[in-house]
PDB file of N, CA and C in Angstrom:
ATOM      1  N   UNK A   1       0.820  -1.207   0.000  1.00  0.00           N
ATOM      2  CA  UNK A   1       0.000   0.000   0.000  1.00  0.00           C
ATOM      3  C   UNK A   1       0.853   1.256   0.000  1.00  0.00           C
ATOM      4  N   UNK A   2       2.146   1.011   0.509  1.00  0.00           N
ATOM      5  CA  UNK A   2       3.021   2.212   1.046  1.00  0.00           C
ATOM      6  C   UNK A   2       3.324   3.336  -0.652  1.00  0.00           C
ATOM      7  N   UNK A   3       3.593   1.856  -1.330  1.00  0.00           N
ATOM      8  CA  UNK A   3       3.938   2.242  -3.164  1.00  0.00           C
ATOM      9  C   UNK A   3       3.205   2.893  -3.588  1.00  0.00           C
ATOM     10  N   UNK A   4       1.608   3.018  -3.345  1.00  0.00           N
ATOM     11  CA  UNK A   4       0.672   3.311  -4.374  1.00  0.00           C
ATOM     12  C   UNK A   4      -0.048   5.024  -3.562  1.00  0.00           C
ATOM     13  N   UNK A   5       0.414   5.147  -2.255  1.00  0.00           N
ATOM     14  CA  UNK A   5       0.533   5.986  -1.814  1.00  0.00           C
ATOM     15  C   UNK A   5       0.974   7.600  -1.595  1.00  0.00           C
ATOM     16  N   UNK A   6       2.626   6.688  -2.195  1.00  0.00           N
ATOM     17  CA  UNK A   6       3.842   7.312  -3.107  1.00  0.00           C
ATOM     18  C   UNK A   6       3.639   8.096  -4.275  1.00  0.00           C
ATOM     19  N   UNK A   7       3.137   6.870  -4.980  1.00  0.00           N
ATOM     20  CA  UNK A   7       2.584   7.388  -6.171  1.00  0.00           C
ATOM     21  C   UNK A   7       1.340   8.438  -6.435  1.00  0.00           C
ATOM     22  N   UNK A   8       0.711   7.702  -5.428  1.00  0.00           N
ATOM     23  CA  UNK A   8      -0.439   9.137  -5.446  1.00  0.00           C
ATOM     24  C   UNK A   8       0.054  10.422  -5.501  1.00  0.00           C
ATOM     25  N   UNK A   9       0.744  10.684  -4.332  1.00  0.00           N
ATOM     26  CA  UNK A   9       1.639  11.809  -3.612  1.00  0.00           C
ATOM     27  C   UNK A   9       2.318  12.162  -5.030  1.00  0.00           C
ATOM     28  N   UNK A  10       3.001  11.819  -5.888  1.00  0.00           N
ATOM     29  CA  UNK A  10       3.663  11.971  -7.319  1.00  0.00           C
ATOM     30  C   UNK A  10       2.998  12.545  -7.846  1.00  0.00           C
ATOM     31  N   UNK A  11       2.376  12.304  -8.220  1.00  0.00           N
ATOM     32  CA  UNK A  11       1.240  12.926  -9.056  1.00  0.00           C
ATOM     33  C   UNK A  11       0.389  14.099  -9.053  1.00  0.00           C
ATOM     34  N   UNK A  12       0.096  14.231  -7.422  1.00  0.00           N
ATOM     35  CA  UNK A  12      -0.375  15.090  -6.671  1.00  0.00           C
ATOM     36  C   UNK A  12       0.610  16.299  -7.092  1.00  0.00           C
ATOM     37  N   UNK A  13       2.069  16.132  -6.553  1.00  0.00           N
ATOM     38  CA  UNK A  13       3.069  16.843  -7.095  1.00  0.00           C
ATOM     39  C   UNK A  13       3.160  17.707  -8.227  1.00  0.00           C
ATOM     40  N   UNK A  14       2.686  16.674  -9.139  1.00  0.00           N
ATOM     41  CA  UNK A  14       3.519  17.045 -10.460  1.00  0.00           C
ATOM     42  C   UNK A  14       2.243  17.898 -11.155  1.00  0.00           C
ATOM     43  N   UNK A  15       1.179  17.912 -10.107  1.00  0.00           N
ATOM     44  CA  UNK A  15      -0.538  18.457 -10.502  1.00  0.00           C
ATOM     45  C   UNK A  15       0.104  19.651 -10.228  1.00  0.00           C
ATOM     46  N   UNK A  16       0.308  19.532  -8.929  1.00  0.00           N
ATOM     47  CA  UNK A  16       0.554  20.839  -7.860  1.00  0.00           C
ATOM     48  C   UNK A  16       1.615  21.944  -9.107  1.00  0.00           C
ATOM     49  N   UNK A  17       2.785  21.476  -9.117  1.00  0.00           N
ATOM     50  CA  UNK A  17       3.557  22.063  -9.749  1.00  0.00           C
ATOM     51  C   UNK A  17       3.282  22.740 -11.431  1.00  0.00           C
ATOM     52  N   UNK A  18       2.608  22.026 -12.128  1.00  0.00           N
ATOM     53  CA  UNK A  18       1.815  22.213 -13.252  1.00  0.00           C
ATOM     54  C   UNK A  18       0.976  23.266 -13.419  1.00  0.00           C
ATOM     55  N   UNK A  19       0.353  23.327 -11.950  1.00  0.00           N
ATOM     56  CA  UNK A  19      -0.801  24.436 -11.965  1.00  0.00           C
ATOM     57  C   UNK A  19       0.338  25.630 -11.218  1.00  0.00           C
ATOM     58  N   UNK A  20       0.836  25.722 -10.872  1.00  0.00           N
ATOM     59  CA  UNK A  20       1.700  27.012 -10.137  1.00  0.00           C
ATOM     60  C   UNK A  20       2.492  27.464 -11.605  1.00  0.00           C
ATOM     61  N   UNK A  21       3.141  26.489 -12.626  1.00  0.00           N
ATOM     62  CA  UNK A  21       4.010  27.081 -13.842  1.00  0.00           C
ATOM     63  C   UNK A  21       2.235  27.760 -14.562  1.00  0.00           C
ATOM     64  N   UNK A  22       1.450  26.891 -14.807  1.00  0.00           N
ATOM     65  CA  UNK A  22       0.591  27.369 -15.733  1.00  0.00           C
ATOM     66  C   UNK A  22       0.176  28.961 -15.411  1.00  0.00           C
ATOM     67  N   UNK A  23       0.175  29.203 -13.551  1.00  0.00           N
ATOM     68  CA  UNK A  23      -0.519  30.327 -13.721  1.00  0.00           C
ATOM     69  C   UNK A  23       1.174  31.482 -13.682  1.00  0.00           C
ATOM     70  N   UNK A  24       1.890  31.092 -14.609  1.00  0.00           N
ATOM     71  CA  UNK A  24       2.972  32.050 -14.744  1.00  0.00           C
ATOM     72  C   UNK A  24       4.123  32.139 -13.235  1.00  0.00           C
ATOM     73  N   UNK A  25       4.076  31.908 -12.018  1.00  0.00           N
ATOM     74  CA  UNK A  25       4.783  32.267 -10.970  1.00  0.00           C
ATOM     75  C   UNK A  25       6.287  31.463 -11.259  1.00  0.00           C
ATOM     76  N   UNK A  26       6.722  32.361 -10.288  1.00  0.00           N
ATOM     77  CA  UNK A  26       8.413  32.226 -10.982  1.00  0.00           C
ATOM     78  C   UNK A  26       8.680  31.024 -10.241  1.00  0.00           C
ATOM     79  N   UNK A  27       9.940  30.963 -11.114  1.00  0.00           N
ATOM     80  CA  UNK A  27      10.562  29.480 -10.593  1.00  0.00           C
ATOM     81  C   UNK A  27      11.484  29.354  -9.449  1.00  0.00           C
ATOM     82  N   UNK A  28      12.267  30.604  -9.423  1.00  0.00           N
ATOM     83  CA  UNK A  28      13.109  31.074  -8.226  1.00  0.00           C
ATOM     84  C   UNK A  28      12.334  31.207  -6.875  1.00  0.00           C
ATOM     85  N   UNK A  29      11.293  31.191  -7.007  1.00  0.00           N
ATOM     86  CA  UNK A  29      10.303  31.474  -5.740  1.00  0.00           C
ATOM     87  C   UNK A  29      10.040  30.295  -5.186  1.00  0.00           C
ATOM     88  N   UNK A  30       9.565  29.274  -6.531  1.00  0.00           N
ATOM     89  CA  UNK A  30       9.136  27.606  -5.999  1.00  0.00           C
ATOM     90  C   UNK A  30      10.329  27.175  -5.246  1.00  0.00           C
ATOM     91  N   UNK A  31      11.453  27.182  -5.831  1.00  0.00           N
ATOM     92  CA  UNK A  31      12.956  26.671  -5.541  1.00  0.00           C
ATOM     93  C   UNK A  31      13.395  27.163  -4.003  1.00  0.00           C
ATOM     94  N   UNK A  32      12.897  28.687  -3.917  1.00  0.00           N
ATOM     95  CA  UNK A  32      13.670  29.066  -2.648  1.00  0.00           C
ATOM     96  C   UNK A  32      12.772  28.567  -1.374  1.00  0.00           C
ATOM     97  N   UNK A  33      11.340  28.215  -1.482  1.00  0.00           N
ATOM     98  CA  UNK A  33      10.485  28.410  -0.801  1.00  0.00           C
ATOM     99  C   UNK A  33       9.978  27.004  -0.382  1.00  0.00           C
ATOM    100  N   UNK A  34      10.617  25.974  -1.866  1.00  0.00           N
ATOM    101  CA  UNK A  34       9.780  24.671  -1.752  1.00  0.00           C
ATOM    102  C   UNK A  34       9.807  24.226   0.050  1.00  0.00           C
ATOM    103  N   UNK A  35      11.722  24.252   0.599  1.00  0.00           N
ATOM    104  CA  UNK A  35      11.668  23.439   1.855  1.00  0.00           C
ATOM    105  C   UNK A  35      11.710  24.197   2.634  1.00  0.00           C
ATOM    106  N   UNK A  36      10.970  25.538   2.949  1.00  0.00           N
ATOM    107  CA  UNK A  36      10.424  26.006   4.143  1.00  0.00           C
ATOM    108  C   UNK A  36       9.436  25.242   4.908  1.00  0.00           C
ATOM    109  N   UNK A  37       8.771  24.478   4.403  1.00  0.00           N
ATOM    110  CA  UNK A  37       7.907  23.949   5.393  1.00  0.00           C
ATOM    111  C   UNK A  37       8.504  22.908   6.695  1.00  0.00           C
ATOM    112  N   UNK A  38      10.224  22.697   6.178  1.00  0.00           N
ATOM    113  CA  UNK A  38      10.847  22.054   7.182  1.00  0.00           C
ATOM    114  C   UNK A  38      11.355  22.732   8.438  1.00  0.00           C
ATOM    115  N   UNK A  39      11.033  24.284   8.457  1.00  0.00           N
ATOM    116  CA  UNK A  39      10.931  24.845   9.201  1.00  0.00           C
ATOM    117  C   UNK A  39      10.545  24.266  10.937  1.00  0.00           C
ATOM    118  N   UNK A  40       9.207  23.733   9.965  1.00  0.00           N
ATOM    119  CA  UNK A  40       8.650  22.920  11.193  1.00  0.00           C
ATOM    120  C   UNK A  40       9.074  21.872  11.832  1.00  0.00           C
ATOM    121  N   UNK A  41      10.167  21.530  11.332  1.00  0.00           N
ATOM    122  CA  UNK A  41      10.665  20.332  12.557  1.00  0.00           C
ATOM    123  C   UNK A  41      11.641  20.535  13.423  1.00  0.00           C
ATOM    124  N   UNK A  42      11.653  22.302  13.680  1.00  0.00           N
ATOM    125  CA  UNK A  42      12.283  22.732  14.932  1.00  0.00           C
ATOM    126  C   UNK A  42      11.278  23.085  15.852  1.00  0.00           C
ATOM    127  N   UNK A  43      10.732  22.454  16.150  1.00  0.00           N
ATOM    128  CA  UNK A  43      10.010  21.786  17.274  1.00  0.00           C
ATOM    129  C   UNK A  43      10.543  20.422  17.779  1.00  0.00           C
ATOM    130  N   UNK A  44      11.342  20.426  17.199  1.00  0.00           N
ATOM    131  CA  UNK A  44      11.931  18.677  18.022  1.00  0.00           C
ATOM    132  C   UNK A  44      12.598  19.193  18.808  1.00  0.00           C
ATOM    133  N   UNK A  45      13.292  20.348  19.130  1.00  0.00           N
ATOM    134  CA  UNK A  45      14.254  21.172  19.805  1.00  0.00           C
ATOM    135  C   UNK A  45      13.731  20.975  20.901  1.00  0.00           C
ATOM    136  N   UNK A  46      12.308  20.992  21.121  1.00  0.00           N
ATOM    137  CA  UNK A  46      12.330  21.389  22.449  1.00  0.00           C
ATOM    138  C   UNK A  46      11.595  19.437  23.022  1.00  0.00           C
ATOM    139  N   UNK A  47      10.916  18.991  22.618  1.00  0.00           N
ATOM    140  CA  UNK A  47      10.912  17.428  22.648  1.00  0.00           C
ATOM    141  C   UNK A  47      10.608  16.883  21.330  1.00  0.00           C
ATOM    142  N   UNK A  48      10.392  15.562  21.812  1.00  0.00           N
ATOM    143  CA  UNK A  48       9.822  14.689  20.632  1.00  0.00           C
ATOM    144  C   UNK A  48       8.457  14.886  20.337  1.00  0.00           C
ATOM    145  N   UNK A  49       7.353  14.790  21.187  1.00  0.00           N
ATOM    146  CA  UNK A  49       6.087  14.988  21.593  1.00  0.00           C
ATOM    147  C   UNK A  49       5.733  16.320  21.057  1.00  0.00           C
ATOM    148  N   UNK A  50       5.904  17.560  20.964  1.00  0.00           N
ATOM    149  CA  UNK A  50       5.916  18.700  20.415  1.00  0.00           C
ATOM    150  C   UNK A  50       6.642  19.118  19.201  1.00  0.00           C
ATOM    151  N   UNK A  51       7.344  18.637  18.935  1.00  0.00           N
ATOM    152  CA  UNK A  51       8.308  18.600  17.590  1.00  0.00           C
ATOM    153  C   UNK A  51       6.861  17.637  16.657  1.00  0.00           C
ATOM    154  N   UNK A  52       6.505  16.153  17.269  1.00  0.00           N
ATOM    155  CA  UNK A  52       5.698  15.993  16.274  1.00  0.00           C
ATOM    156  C   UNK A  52       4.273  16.347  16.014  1.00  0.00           C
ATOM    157  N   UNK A  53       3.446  17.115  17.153  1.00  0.00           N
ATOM    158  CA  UNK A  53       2.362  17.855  16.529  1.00  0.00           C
ATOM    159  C   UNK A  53       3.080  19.126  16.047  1.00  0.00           C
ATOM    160  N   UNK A  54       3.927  19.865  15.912  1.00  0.00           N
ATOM    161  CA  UNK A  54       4.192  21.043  15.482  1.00  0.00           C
ATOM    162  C   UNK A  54       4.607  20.585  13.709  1.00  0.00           C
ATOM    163  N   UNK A  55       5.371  19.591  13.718  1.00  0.00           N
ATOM    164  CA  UNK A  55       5.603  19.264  12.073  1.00  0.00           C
ATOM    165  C   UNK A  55       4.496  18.900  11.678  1.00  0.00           C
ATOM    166  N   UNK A  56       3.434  18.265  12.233  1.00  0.00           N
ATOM    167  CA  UNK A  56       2.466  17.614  12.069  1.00  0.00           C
ATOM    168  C   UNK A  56       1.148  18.827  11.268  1.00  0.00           C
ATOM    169  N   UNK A  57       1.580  19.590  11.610  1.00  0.00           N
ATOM    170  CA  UNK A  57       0.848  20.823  11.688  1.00  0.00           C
ATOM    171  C   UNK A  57       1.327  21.373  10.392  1.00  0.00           C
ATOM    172  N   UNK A  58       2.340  21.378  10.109  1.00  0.00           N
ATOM    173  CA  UNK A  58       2.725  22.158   8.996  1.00  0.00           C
ATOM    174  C   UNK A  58       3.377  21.267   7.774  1.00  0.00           C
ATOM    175  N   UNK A  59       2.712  19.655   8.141  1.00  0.00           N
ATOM    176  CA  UNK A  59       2.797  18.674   6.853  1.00  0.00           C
ATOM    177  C   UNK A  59       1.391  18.124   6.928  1.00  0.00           C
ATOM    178  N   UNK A  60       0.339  18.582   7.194  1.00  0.00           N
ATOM    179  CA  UNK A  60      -0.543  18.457   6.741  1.00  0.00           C
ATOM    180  C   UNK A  60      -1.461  19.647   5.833  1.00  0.00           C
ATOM    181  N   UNK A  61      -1.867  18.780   4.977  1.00  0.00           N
ATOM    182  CA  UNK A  61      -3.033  19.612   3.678  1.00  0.00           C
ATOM    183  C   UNK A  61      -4.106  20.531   3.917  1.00  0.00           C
ATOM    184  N   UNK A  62      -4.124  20.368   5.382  1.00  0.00           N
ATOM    185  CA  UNK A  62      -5.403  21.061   5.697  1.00  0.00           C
ATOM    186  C   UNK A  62      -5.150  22.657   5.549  1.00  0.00           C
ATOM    187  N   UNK A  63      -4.081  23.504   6.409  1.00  0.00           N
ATOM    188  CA  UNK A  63      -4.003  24.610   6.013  1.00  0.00           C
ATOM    189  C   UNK A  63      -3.696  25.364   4.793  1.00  0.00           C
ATOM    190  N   UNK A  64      -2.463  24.570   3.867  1.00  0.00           N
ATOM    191  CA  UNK A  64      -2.525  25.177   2.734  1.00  0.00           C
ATOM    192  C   UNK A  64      -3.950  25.033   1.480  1.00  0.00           C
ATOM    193  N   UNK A  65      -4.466  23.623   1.932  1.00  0.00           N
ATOM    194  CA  UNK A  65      -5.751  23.950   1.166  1.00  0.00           C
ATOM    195  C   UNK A  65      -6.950  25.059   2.020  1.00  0.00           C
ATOM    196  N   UNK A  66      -6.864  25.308   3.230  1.00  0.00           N
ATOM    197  CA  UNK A  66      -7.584  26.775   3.509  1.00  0.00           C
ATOM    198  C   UNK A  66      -6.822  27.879   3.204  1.00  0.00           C
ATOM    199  N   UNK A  67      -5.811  28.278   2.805  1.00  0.00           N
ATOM    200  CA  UNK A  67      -5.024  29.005   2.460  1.00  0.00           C
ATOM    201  C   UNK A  67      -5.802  29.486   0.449  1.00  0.00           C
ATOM    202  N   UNK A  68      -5.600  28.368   0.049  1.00  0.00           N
ATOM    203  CA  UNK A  68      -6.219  28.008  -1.312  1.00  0.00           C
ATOM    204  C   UNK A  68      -7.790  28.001  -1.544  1.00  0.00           C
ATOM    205  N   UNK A  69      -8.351  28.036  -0.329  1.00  0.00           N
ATOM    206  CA  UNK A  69     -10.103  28.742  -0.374  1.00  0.00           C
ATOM    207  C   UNK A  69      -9.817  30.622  -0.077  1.00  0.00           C
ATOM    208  N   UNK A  70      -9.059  30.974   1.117  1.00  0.00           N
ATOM    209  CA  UNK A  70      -8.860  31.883   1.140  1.00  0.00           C
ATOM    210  C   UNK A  70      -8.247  33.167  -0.160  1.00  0.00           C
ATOM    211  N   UNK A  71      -7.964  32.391  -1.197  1.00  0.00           N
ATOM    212  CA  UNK A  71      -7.001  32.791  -2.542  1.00  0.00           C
ATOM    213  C   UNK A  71      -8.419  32.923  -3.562  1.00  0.00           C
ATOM    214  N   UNK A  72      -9.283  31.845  -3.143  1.00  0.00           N
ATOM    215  CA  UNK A  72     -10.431  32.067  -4.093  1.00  0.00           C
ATOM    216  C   UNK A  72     -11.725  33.232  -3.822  1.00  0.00           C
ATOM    217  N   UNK A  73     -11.704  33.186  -2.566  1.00  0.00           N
ATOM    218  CA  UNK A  73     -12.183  34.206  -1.955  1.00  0.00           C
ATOM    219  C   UNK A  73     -11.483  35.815  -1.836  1.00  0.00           C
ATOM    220  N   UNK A  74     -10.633  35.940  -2.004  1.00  0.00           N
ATOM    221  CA  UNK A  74     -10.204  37.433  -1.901  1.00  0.00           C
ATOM    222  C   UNK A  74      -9.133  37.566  -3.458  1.00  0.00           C
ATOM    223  N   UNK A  75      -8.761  36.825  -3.752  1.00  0.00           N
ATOM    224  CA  UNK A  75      -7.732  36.991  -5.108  1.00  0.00           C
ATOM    225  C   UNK A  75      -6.341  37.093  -4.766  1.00  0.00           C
ATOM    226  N   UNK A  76      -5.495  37.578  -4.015  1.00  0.00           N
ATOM    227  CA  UNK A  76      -4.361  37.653  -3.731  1.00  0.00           C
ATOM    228  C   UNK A  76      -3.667  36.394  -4.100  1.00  0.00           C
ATOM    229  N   UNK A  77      -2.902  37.074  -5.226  1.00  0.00           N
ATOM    230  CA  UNK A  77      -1.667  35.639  -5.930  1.00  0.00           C
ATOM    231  C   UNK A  77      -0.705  35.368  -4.921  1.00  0.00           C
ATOM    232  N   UNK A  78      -0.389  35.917  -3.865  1.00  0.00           N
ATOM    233  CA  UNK A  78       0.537  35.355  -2.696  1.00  0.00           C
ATOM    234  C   UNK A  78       0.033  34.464  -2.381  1.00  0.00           C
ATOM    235  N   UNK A  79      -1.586  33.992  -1.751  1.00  0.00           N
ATOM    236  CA  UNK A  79      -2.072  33.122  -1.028  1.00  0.00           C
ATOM    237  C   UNK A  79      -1.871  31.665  -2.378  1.00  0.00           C
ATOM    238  N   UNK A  80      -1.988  32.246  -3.630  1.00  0.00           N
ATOM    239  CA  UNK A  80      -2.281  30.636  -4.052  1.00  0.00           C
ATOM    240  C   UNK A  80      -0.478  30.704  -4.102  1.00  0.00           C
ATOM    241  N   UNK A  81       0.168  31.322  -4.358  1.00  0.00           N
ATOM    242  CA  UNK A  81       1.529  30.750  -4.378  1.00  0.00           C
ATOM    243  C   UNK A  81       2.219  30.144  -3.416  1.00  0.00           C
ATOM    244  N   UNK A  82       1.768  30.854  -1.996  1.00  0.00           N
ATOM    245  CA  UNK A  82       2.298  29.622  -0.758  1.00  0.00           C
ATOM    246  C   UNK A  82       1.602  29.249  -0.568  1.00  0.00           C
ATOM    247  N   UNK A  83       0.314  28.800  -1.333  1.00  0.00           N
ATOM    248  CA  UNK A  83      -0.665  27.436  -0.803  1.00  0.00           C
ATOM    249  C   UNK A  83      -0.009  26.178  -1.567  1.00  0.00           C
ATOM    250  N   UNK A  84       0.232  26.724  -3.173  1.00  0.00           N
ATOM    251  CA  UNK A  84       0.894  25.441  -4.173  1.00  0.00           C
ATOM    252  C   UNK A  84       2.293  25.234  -3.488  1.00  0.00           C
ATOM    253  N   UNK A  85       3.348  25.875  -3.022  1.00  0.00           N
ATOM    254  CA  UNK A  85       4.188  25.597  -2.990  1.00  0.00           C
ATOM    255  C   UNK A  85       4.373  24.833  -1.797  1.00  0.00           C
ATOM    256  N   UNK A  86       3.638  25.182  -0.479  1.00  0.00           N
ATOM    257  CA  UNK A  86       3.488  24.145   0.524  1.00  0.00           C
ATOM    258  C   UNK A  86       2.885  22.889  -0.229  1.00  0.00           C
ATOM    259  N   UNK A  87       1.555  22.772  -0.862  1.00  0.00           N
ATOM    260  CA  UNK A  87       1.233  21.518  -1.179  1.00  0.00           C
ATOM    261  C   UNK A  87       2.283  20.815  -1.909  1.00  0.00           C
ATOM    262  N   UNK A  88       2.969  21.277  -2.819  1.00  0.00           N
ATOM    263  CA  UNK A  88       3.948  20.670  -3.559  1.00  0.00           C
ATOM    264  C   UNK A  88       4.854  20.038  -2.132  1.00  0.00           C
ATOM    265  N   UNK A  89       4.925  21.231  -1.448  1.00  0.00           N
ATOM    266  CA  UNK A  89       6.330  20.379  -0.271  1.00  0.00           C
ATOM    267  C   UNK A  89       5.465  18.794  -0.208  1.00  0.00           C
ATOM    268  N   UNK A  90       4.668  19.145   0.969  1.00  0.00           N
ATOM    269  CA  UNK A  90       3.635  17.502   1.215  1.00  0.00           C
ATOM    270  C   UNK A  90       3.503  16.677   0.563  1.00  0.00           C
ATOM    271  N   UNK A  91       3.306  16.903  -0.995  1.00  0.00           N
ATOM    272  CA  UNK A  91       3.340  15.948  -1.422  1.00  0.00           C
ATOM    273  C   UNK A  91       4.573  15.517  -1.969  1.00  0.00           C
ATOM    274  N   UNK A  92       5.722  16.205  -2.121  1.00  0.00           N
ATOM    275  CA  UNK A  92       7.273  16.125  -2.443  1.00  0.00           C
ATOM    276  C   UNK A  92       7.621  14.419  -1.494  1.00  0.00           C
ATOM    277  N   UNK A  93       7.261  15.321   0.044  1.00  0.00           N
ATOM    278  CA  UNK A  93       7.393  14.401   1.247  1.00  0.00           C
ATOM    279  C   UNK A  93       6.775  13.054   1.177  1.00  0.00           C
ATOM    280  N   UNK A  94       6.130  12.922   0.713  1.00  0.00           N
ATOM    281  CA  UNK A  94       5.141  11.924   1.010  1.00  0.00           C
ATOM    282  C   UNK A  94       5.170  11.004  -0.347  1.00  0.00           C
ATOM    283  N   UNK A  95       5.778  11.569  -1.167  1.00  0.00           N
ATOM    284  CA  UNK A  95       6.289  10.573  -2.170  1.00  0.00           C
ATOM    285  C   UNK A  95       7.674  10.147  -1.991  1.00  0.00           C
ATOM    286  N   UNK A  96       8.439  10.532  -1.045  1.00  0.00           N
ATOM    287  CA  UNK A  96       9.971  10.366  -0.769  1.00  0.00           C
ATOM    288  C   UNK A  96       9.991   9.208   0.666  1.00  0.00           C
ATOM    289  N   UNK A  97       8.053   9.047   1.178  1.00  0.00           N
ATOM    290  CA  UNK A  97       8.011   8.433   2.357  1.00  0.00           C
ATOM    291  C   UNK A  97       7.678   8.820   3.481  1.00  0.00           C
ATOM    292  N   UNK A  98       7.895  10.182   3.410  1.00  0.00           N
ATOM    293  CA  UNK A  98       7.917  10.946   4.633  1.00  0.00           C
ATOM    294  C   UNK A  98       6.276  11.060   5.193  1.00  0.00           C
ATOM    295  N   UNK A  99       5.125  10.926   6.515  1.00  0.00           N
ATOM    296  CA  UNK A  99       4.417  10.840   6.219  1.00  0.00           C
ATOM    297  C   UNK A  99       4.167  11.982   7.857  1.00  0.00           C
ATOM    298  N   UNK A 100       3.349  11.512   8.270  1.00  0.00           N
ATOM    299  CA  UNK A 100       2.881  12.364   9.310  1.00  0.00           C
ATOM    300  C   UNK A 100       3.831  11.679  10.451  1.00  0.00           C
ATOM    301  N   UNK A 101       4.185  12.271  11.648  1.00  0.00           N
ATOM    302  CA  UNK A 101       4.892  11.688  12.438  1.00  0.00           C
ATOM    303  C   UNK A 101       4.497  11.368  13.673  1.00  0.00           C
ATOM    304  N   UNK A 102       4.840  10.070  14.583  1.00  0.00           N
ATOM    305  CA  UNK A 102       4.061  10.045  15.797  1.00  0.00           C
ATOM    306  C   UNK A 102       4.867  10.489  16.502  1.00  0.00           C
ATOM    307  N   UNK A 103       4.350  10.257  18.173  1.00  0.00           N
ATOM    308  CA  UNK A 103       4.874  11.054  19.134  1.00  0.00           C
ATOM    309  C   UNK A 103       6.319  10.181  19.608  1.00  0.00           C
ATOM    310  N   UNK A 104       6.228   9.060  19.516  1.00  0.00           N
ATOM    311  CA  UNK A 104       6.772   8.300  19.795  1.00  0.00           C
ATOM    312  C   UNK A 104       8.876   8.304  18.910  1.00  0.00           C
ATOM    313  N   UNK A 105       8.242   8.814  18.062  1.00  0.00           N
ATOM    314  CA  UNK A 105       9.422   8.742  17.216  1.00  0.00           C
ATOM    315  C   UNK A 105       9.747   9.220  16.188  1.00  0.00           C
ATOM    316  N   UNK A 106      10.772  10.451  15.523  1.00  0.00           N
ATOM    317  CA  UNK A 106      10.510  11.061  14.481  1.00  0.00           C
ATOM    318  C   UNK A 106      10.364  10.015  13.147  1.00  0.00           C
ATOM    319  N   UNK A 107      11.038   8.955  13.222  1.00  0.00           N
ATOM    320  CA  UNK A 107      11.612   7.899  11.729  1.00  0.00           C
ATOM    321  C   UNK A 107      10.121   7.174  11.683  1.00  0.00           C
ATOM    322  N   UNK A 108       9.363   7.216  12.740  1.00  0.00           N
ATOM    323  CA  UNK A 108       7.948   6.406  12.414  1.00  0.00           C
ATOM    324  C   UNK A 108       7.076   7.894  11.627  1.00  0.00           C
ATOM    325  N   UNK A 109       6.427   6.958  10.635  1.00  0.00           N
ATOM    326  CA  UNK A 109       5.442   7.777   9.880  1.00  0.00           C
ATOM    327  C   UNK A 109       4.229   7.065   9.547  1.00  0.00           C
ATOM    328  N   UNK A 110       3.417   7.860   9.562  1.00  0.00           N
ATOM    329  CA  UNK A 110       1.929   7.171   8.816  1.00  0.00           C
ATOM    330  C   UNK A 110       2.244   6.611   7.843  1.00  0.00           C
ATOM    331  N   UNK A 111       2.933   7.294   6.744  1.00  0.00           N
ATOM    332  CA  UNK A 111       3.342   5.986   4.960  1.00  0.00           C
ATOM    333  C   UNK A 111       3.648   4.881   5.533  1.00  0.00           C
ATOM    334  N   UNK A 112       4.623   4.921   6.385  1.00  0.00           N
ATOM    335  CA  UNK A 112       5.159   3.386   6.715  1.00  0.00           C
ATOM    336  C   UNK A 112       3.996   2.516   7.347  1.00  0.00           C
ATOM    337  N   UNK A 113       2.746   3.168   8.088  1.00  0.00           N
ATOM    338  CA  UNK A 113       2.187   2.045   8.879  1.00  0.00           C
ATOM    339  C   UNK A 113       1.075   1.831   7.249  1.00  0.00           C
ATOM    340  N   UNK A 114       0.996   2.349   6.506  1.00  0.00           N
ATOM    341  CA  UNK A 114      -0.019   1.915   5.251  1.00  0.00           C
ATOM    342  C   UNK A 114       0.463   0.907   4.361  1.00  0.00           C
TER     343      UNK A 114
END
């Protein structure tokens, strides 16, 4: 299941990325910006337990796709550009394996238990 998962996540990607070139946004922006969302795993700094709802938080779909209602609702091309470029991260991640993390341990992930 872990493979087809992957693959989803690929695809998802290569959607994500497709629609950010189509609507013109630069490429230097995707590039500098793609692995900010790893930002979030300085929260391990302070434990394990908080490191993984804090990454948890900022590798899941939920905010950049409210980010991406918020873009449809007011227009501002900033909001869809760090909404695609976070989604691109997630799904970057999640085709490389990387999945949500438990408390227990950063190397355990949701991909792996699927």
């Amino acid at each position: 299941m872990s493979n087809l998962v992957r693959l989803e996540n690929a695809i998802i990607f290569i959607a994500i990325v497709t629609i950010y070139f189509m609507f013109g946004f630069s490429v230097w922006t995707f590039l500098i910006l793609l692995l900010v969302p790893d930002l979030f795993m300085l929260g391990y700094l302070v434990d394990r337990k908080i490191g993984s709802y804090i990454y948890n938080i900022g590798h899941s779909y939920i905010i950049p796709i409210l980010i991406t209602l918020l873009y449809l609702a007011i227009g501002a091309d900033i909001l869809l550009i760090i909404s695609l470029i976070w989604l691109a991260h997630i799904s970057m991640d999640r085709t490389f394996g990387y999945g949500l993390k438990y408390t227990d341990s950063f190397d355990k992930t949701t991909i792996q238990k699927l």
